[in-house]
PDB file of N, CA and C in Angstrom:
ATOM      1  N   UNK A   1      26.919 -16.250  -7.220  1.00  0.00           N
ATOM      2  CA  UNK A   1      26.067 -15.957  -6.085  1.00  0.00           C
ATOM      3  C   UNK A   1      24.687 -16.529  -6.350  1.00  0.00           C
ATOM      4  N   UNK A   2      23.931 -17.087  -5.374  1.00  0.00           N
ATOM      5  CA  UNK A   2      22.815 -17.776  -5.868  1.00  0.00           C
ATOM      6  C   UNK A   2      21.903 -17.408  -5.041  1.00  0.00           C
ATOM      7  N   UNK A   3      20.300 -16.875  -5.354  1.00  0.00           N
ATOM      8  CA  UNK A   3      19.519 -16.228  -4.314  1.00  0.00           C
ATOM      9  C   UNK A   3      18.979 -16.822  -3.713  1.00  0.00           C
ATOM     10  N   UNK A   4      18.421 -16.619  -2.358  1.00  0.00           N
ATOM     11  CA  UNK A   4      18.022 -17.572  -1.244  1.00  0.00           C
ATOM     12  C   UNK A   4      16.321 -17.822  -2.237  1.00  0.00           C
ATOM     13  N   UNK A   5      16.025 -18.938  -1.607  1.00  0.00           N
ATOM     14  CA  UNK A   5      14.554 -19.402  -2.303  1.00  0.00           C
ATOM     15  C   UNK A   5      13.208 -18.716  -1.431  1.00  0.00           C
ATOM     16  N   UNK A   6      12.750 -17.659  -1.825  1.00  0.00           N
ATOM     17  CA  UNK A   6      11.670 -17.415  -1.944  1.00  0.00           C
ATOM     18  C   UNK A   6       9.939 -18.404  -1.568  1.00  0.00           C
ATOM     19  N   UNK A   7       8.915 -18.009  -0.766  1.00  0.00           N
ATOM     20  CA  UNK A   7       7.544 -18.755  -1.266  1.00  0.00           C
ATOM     21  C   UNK A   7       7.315 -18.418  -2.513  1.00  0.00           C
ATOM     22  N   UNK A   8       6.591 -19.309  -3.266  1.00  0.00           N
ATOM     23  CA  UNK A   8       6.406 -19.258  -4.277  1.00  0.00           C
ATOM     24  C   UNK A   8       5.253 -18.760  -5.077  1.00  0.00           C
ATOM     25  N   UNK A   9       4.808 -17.395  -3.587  1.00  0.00           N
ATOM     26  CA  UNK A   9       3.792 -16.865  -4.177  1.00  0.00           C
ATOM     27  C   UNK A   9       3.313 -16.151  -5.046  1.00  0.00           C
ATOM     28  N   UNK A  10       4.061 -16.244  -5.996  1.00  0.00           N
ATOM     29  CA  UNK A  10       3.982 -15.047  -7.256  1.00  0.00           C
ATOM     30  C   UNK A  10       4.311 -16.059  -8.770  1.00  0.00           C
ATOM     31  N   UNK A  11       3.312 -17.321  -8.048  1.00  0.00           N
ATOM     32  CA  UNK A  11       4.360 -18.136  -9.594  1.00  0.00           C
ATOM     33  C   UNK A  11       3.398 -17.847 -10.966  1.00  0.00           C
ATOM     34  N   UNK A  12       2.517 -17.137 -10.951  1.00  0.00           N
ATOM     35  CA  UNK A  12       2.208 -16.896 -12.286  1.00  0.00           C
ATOM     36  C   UNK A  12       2.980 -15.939 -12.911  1.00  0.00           C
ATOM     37  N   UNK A  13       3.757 -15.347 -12.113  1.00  0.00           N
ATOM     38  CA  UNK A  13       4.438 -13.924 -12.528  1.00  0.00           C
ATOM     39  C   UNK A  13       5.916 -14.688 -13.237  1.00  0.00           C
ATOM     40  N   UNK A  14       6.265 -15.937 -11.856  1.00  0.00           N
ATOM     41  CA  UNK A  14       7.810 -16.761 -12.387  1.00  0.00           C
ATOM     42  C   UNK A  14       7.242 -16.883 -13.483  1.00  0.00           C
ATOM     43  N   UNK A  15       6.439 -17.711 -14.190  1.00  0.00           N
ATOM     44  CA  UNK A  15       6.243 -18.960 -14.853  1.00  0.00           C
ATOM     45  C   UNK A  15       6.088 -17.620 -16.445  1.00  0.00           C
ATOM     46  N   UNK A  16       5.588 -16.742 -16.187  1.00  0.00           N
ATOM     47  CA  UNK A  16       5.339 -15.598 -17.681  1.00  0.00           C
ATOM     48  C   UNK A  16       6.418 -15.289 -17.639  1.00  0.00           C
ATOM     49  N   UNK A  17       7.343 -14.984 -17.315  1.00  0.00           N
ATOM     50  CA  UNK A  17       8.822 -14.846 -17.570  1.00  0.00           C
ATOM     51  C   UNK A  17       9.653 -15.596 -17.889  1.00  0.00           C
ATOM     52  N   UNK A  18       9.223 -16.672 -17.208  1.00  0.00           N
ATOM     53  CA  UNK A  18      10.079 -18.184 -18.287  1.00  0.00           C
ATOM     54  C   UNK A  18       9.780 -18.019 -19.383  1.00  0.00           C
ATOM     55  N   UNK A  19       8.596 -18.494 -19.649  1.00  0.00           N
ATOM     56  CA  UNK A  19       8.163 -18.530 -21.110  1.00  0.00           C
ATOM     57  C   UNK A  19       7.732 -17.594 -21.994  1.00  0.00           C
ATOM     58  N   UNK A  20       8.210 -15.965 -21.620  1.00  0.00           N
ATOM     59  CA  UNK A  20       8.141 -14.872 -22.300  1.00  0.00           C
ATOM     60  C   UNK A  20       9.763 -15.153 -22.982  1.00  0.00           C
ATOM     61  N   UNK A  21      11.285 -15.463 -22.236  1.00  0.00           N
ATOM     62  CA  UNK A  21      12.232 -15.296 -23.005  1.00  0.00           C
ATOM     63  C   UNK A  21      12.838 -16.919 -23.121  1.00  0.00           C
ATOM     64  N   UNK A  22      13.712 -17.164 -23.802  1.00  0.00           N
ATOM     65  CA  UNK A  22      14.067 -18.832 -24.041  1.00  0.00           C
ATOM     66  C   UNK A  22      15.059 -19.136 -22.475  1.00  0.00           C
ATOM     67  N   UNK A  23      16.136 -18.524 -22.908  1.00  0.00           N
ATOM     68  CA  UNK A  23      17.108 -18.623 -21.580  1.00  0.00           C
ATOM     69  C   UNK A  23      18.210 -17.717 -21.888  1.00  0.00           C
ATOM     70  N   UNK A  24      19.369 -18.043 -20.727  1.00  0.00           N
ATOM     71  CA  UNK A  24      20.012 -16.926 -21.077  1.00  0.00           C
ATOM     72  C   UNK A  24      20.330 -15.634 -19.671  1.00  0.00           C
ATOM     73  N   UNK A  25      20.888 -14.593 -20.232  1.00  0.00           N
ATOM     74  CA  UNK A  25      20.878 -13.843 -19.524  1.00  0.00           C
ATOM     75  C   UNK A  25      19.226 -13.105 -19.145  1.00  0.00           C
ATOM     76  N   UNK A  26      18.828 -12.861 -19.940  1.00  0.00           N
ATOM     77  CA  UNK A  26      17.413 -11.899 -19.794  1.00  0.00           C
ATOM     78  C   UNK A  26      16.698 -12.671 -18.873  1.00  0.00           C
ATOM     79  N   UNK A  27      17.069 -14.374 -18.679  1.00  0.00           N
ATOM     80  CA  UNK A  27      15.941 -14.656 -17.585  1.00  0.00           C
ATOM     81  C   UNK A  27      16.357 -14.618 -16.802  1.00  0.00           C
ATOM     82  N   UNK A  28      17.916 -14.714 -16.084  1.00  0.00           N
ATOM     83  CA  UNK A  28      18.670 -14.217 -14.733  1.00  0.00           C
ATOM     84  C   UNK A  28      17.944 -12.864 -14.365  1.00  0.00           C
ATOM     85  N   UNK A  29      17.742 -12.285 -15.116  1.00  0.00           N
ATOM     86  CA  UNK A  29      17.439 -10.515 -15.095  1.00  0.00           C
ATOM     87  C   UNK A  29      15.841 -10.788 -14.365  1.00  0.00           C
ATOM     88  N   UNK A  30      14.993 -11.386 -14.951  1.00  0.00           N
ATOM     89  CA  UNK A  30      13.752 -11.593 -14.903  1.00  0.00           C
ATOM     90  C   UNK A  30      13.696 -12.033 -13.725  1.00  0.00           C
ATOM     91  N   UNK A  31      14.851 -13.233 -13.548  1.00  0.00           N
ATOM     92  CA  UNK A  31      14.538 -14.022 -11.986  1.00  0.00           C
ATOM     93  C   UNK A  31      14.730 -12.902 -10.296  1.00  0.00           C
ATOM     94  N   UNK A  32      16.000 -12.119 -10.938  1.00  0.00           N
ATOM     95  CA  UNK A  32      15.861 -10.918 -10.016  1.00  0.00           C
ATOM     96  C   UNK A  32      15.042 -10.063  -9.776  1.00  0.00           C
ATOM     97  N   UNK A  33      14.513  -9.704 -10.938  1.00  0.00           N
ATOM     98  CA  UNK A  33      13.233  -8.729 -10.388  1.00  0.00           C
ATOM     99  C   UNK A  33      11.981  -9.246  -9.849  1.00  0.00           C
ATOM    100  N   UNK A  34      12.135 -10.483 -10.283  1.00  0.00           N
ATOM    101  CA  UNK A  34      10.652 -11.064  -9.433  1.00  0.00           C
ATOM    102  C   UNK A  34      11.321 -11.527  -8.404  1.00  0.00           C
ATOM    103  N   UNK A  35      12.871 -11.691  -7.643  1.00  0.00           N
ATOM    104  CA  UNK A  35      13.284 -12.137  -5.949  1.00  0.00           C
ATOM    105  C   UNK A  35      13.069 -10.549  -5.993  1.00  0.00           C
ATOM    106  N   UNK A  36      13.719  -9.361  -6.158  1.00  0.00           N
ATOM    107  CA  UNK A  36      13.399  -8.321  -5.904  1.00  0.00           C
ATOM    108  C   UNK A  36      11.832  -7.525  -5.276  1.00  0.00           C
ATOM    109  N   UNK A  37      11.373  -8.121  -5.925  1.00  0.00           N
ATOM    110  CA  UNK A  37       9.979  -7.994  -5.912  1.00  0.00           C
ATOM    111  C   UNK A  37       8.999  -8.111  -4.508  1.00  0.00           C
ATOM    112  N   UNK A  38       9.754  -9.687  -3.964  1.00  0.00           N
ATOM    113  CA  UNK A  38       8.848 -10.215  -2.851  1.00  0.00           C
ATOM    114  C   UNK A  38      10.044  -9.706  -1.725  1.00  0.00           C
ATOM    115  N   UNK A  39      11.140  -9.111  -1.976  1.00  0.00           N
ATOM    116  CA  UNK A  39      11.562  -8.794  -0.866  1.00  0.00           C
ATOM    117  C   UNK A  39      11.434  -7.411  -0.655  1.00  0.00           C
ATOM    118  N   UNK A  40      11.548  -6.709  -1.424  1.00  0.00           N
ATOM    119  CA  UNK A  40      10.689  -5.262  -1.495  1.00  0.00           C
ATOM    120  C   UNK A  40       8.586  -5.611  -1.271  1.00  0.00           C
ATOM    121  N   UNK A  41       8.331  -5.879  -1.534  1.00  0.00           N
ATOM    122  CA  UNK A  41       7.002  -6.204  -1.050  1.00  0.00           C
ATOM    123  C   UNK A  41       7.121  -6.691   0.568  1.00  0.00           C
ATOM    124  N   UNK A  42       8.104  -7.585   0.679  1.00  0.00           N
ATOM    125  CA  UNK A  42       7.791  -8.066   2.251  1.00  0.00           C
ATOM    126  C   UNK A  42       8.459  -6.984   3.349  1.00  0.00           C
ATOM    127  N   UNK A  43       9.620  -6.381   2.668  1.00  0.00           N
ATOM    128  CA  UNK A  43       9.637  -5.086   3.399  1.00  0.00           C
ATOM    129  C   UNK A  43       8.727  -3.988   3.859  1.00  0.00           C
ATOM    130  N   UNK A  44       8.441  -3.998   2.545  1.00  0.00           N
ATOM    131  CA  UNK A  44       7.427  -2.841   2.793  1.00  0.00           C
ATOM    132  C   UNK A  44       6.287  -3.320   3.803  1.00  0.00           C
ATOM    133  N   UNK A  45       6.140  -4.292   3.675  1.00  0.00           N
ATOM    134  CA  UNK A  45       4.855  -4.598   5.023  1.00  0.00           C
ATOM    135  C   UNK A  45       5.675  -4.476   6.381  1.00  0.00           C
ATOM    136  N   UNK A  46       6.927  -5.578   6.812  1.00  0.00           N
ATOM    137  CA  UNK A  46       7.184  -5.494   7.985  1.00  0.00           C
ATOM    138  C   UNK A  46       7.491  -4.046   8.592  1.00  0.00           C
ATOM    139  N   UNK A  47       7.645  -3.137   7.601  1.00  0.00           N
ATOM    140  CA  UNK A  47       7.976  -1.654   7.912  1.00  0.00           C
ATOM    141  C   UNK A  47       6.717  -0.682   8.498  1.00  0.00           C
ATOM    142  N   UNK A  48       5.697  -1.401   7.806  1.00  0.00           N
ATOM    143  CA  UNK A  48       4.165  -0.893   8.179  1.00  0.00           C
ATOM    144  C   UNK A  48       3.796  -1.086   9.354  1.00  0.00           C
ATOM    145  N   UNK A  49       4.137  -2.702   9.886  1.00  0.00           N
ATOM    146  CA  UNK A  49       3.196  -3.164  10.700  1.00  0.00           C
ATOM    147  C   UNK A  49       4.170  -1.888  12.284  1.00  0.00           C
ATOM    148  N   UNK A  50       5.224  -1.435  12.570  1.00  0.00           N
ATOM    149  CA  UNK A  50       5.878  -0.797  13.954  1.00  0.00           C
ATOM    150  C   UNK A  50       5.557   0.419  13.503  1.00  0.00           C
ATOM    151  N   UNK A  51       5.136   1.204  12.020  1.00  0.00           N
ATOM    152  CA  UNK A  51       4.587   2.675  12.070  1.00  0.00           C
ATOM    153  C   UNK A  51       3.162   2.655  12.565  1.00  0.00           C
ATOM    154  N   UNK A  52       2.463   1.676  11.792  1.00  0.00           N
ATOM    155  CA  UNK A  52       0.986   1.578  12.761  1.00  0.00           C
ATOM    156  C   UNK A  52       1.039   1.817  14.250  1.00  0.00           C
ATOM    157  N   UNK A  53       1.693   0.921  14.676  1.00  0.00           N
ATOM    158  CA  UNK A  53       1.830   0.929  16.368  1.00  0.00           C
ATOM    159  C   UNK A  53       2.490   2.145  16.756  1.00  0.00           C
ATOM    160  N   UNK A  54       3.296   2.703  16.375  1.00  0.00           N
ATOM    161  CA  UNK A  54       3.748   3.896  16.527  1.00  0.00           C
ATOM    162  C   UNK A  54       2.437   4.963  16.570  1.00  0.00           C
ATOM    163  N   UNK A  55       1.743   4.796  15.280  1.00  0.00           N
ATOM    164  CA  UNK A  55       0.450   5.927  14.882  1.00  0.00           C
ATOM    165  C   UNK A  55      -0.260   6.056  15.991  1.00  0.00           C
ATOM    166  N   UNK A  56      -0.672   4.279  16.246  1.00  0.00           N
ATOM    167  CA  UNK A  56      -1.831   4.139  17.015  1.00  0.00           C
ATOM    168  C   UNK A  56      -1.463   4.750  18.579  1.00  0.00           C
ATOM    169  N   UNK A  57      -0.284   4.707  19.178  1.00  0.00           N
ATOM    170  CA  UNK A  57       0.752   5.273  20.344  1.00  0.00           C
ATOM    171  C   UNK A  57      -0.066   6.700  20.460  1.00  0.00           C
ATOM    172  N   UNK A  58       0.515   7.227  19.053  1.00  0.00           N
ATOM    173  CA  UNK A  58       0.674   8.777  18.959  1.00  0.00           C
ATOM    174  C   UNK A  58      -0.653   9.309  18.911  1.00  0.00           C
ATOM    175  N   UNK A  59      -1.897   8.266  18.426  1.00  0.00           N
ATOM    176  CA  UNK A  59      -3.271   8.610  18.557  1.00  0.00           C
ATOM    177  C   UNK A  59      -3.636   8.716  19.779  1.00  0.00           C
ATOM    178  N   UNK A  60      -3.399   7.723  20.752  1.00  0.00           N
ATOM    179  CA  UNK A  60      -3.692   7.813  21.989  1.00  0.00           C
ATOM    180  C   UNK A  60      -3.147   8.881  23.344  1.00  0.00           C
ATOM    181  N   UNK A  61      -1.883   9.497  22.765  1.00  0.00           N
ATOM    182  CA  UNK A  61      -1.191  10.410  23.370  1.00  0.00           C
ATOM    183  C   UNK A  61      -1.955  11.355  23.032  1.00  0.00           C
ATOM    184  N   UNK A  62      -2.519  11.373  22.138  1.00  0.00           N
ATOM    185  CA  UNK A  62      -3.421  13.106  21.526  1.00  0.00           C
ATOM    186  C   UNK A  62      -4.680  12.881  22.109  1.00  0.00           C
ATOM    187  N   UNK A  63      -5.318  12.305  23.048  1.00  0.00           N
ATOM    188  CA  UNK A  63      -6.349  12.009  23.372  1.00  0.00           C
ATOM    189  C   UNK A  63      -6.302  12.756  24.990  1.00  0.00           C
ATOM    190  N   UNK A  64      -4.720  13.097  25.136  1.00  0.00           N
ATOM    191  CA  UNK A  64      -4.643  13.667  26.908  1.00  0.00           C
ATOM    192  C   UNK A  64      -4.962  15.171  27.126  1.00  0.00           C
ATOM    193  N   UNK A  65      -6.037  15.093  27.494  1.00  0.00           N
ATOM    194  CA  UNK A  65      -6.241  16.777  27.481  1.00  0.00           C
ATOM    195  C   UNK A  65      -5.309  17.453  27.903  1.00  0.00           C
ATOM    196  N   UNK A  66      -4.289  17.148  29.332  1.00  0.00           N
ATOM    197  CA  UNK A  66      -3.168  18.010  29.622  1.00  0.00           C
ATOM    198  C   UNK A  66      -2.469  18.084  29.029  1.00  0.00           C
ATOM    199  N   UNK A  67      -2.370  17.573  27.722  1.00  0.00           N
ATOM    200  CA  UNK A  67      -1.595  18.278  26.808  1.00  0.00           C
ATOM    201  C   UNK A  67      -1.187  19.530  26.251  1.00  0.00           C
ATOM    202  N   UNK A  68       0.327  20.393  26.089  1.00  0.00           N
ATOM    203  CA  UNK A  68      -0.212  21.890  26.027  1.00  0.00           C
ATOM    204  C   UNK A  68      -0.094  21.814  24.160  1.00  0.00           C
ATOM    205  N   UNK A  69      -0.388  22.920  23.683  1.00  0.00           N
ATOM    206  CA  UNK A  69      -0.691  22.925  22.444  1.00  0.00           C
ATOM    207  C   UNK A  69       0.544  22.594  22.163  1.00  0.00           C
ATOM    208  N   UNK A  70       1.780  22.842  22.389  1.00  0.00           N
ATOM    209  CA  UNK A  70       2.929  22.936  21.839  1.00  0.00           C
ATOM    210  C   UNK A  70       3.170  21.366  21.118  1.00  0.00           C
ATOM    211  N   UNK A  71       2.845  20.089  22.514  1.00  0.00           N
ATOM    212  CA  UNK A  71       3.220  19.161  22.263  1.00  0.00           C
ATOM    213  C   UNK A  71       2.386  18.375  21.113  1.00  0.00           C
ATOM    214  N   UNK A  72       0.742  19.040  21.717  1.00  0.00           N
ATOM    215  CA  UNK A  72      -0.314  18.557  20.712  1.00  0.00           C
ATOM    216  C   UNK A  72       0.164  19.159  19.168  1.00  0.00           C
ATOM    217  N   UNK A  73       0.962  19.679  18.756  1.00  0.00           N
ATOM    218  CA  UNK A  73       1.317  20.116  17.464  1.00  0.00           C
ATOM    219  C   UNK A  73       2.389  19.169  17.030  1.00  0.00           C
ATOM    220  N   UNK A  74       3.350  19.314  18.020  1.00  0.00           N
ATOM    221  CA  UNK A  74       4.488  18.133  17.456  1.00  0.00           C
ATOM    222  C   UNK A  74       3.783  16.591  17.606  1.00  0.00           C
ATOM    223  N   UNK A  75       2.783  16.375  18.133  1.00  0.00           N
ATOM    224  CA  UNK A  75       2.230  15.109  17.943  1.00  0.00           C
ATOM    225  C   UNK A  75       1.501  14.825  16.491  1.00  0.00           C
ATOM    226  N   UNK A  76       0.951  15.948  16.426  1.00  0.00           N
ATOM    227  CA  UNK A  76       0.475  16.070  15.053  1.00  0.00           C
ATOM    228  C   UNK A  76       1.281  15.891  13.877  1.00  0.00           C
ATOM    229  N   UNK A  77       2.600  16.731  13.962  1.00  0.00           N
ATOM    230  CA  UNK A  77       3.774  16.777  12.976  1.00  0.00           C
ATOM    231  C   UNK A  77       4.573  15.142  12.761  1.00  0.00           C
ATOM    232  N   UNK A  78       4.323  14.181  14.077  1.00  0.00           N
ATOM    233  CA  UNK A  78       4.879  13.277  13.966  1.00  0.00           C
ATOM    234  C   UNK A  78       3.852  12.579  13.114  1.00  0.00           C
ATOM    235  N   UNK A  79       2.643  12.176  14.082  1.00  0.00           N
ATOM    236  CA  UNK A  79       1.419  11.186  12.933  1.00  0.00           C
ATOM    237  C   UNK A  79       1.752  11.882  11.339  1.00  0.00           C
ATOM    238  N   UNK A  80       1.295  12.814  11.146  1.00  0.00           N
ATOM    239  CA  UNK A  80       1.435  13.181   9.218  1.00  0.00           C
ATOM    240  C   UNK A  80       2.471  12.689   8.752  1.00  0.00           C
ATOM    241  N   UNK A  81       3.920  13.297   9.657  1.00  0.00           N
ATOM    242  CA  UNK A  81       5.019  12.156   8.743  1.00  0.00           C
ATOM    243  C   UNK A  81       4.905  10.684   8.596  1.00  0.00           C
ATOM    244  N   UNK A  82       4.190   9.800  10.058  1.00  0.00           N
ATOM    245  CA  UNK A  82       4.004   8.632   9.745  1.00  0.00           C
ATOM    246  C   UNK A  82       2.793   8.157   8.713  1.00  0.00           C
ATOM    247  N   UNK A  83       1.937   9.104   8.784  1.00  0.00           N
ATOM    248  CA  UNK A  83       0.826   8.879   7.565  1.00  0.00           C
ATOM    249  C   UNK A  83       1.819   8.976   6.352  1.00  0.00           C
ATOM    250  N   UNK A  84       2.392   9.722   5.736  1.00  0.00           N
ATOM    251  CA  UNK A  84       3.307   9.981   4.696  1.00  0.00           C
ATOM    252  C   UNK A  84       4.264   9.152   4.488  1.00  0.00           C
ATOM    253  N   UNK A  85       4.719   7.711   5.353  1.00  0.00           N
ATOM    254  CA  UNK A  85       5.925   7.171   5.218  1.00  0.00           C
ATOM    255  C   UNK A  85       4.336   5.782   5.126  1.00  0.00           C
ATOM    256  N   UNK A  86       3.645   5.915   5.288  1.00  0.00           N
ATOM    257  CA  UNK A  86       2.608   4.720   5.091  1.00  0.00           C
ATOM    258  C   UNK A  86       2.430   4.633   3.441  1.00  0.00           C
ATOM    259  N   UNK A  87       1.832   6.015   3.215  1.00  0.00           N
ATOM    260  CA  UNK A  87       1.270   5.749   2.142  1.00  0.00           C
ATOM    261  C   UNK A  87       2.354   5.531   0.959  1.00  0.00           C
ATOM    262  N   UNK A  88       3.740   6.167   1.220  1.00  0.00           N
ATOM    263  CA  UNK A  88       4.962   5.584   0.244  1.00  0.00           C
ATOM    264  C   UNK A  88       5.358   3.785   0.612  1.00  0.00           C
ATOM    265  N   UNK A  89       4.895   3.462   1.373  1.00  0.00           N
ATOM    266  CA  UNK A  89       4.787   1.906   1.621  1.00  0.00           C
ATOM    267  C   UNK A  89       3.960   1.001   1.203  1.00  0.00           C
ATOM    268  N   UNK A  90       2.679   1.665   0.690  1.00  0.00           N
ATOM    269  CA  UNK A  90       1.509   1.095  -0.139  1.00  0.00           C
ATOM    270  C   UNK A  90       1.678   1.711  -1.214  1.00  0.00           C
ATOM    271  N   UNK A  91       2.137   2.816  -2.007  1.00  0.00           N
ATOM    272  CA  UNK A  91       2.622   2.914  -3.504  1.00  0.00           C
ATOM    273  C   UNK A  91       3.992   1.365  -3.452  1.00  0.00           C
ATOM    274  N   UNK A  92       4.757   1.101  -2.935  1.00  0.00           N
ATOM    275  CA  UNK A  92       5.734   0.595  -3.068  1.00  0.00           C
ATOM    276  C   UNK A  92       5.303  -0.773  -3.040  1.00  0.00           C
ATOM    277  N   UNK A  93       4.444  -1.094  -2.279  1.00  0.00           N
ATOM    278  CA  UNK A  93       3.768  -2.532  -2.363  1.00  0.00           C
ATOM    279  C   UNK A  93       3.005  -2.758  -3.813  1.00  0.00           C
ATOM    280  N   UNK A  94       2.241  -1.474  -3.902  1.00  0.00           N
ATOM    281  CA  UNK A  94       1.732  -1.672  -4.677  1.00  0.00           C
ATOM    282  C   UNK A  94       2.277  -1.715  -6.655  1.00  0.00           C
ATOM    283  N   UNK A  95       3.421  -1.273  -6.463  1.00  0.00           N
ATOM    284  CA  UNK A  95       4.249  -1.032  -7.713  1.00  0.00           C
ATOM    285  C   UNK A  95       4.827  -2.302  -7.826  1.00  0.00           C
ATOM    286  N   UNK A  96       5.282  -3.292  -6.827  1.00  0.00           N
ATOM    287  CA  UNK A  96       5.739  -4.427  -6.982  1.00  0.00           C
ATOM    288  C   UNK A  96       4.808  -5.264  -6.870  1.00  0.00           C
ATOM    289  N   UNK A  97       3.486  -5.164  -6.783  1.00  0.00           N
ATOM    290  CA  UNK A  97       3.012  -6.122  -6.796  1.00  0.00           C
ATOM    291  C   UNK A  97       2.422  -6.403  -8.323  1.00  0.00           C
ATOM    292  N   UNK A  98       2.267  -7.854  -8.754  1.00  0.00           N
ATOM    293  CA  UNK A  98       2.413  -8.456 -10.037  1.00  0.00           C
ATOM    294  C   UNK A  98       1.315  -9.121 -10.152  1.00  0.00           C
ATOM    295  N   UNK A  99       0.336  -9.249  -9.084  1.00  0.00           N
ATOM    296  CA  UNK A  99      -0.806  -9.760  -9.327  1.00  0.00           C
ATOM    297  C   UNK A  99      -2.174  -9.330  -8.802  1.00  0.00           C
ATOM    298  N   UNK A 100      -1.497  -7.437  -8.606  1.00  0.00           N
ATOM    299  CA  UNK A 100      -2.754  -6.198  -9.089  1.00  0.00           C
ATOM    300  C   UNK A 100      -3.083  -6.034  -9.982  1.00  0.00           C
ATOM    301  N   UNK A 101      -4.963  -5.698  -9.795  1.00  0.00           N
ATOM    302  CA  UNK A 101      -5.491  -5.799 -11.507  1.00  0.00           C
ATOM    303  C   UNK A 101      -5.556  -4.307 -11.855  1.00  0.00           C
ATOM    304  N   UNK A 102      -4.774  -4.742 -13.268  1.00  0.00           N
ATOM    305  CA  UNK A 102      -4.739  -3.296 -14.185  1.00  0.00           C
ATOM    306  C   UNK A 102      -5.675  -2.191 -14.022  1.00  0.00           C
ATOM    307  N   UNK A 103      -4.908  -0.674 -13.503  1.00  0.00           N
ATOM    308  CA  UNK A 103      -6.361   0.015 -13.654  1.00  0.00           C
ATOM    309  C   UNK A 103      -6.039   1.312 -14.743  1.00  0.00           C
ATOM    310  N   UNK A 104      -7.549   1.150 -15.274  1.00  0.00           N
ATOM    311  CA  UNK A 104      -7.574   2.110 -16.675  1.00  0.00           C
ATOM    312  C   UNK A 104      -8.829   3.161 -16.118  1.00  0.00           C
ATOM    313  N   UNK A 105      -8.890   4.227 -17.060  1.00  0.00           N
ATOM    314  CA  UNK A 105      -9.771   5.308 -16.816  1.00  0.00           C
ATOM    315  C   UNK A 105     -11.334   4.320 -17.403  1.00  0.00           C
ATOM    316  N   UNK A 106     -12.029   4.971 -16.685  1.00  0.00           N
ATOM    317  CA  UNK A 106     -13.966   4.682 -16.623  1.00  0.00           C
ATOM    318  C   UNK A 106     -14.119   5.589 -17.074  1.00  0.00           C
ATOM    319  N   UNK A 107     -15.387   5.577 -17.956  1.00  0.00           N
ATOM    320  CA  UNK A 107     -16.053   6.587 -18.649  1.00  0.00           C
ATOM    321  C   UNK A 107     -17.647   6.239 -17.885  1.00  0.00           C
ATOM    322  N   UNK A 108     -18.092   7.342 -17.017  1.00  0.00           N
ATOM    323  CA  UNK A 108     -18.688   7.048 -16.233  1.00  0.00           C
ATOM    324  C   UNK A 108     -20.411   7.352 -16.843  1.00  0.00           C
ATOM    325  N   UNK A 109     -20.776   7.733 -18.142  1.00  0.00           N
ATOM    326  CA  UNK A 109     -21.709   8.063 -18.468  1.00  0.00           C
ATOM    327  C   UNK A 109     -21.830   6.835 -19.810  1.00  0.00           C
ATOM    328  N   UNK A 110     -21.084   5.869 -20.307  1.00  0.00           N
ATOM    329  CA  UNK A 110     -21.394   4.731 -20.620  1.00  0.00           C
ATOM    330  C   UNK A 110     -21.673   3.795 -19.706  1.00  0.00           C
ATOM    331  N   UNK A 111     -20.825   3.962 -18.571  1.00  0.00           N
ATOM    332  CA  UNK A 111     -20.891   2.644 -17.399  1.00  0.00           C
ATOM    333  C   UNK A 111     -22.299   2.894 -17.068  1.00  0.00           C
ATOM    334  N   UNK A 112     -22.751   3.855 -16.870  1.00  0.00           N
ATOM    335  CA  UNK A 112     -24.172   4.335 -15.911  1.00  0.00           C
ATOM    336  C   UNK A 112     -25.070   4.290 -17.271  1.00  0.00           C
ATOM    337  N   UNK A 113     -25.078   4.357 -18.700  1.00  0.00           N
ATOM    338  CA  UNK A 113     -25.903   4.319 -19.593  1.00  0.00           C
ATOM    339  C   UNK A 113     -26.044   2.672 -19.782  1.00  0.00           C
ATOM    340  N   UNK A 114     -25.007   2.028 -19.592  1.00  0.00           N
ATOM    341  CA  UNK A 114     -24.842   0.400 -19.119  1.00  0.00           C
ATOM    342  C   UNK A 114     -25.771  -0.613 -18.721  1.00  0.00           C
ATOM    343  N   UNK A 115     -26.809   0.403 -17.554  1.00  0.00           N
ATOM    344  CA  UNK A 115     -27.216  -0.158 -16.508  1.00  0.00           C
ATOM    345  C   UNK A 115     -28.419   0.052 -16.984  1.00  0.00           C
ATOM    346  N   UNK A 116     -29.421  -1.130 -15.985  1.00  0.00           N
ATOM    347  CA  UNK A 116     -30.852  -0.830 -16.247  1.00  0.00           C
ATOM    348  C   UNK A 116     -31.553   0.115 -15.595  1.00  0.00           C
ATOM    349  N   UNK A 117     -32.662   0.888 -15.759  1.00  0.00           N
ATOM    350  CA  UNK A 117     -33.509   1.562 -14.848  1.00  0.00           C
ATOM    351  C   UNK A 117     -34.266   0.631 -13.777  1.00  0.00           C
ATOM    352  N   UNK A 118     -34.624   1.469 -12.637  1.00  0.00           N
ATOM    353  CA  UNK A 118     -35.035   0.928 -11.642  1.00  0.00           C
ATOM    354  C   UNK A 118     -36.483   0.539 -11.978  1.00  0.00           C
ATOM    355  N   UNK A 119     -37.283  -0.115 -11.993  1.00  0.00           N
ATOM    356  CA  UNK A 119     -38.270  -0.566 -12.243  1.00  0.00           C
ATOM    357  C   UNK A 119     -39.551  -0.166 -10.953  1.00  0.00           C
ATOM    358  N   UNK A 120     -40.450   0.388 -11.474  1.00  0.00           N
ATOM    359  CA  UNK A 120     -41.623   0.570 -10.379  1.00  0.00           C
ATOM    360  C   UNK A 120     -42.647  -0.502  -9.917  1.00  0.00           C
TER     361      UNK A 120
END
């Protein structure tokens, strides 16, 4: 089975995986998780872009004053689930993505001891 070809926007990610193992099986493995990668990444966006429009729908429906509370609640119950199916779509983008920069804890009283004083 041979995988359909991909843009080749992630080739610093191909190219460290070539030359992290010689050949072989482990780079078949490697080559899947980086096709894996951009098709789980491109999912996850085209999935975003019809919940937005959905949100933005459901924002504008909550804007009708004749609304009775009942519905204004289940409108509410719908947006939070779509807020909640967003933000598991940006962890998921963001877990596959390979050319986010590393984040580590700040120590915020060196960073700010770092800096210069303001000058009068």
């Amino acid at each position: 089975m041979t995988l359909p070809q991909l843009p080749n926007k992630r080739a610093p990610a191909r190219k460290k995986a070539h030359t992290a193992k010689s050949s072989g099986p482990d780079m078949l493995v490697d080559d899947r998780m980086i096709w894996l990668s951009h098709i789980a990444t491109s999912l996850a966006h085209e999935i975003g872009n019809p919940l937005q429009s959905i949100r933005g729908c459901l924002d504008l429906s909550l804007e009708d004053s004749a609304l009775s509370p009942a519905s204004r609640e289940y409108l509410g119950l719908a947006c939070a689930e779509i807020d909640r199916l967003s933000e598991l779509l940006i962890r998921l983008r963001e877990f596959y993505d390979t050319n986010a920069p590393e984040q580590s804890d700040v120590d915020f009283a060196t960073l700010l001891g770092s800096t210069d004083s303001p000058r009068e």
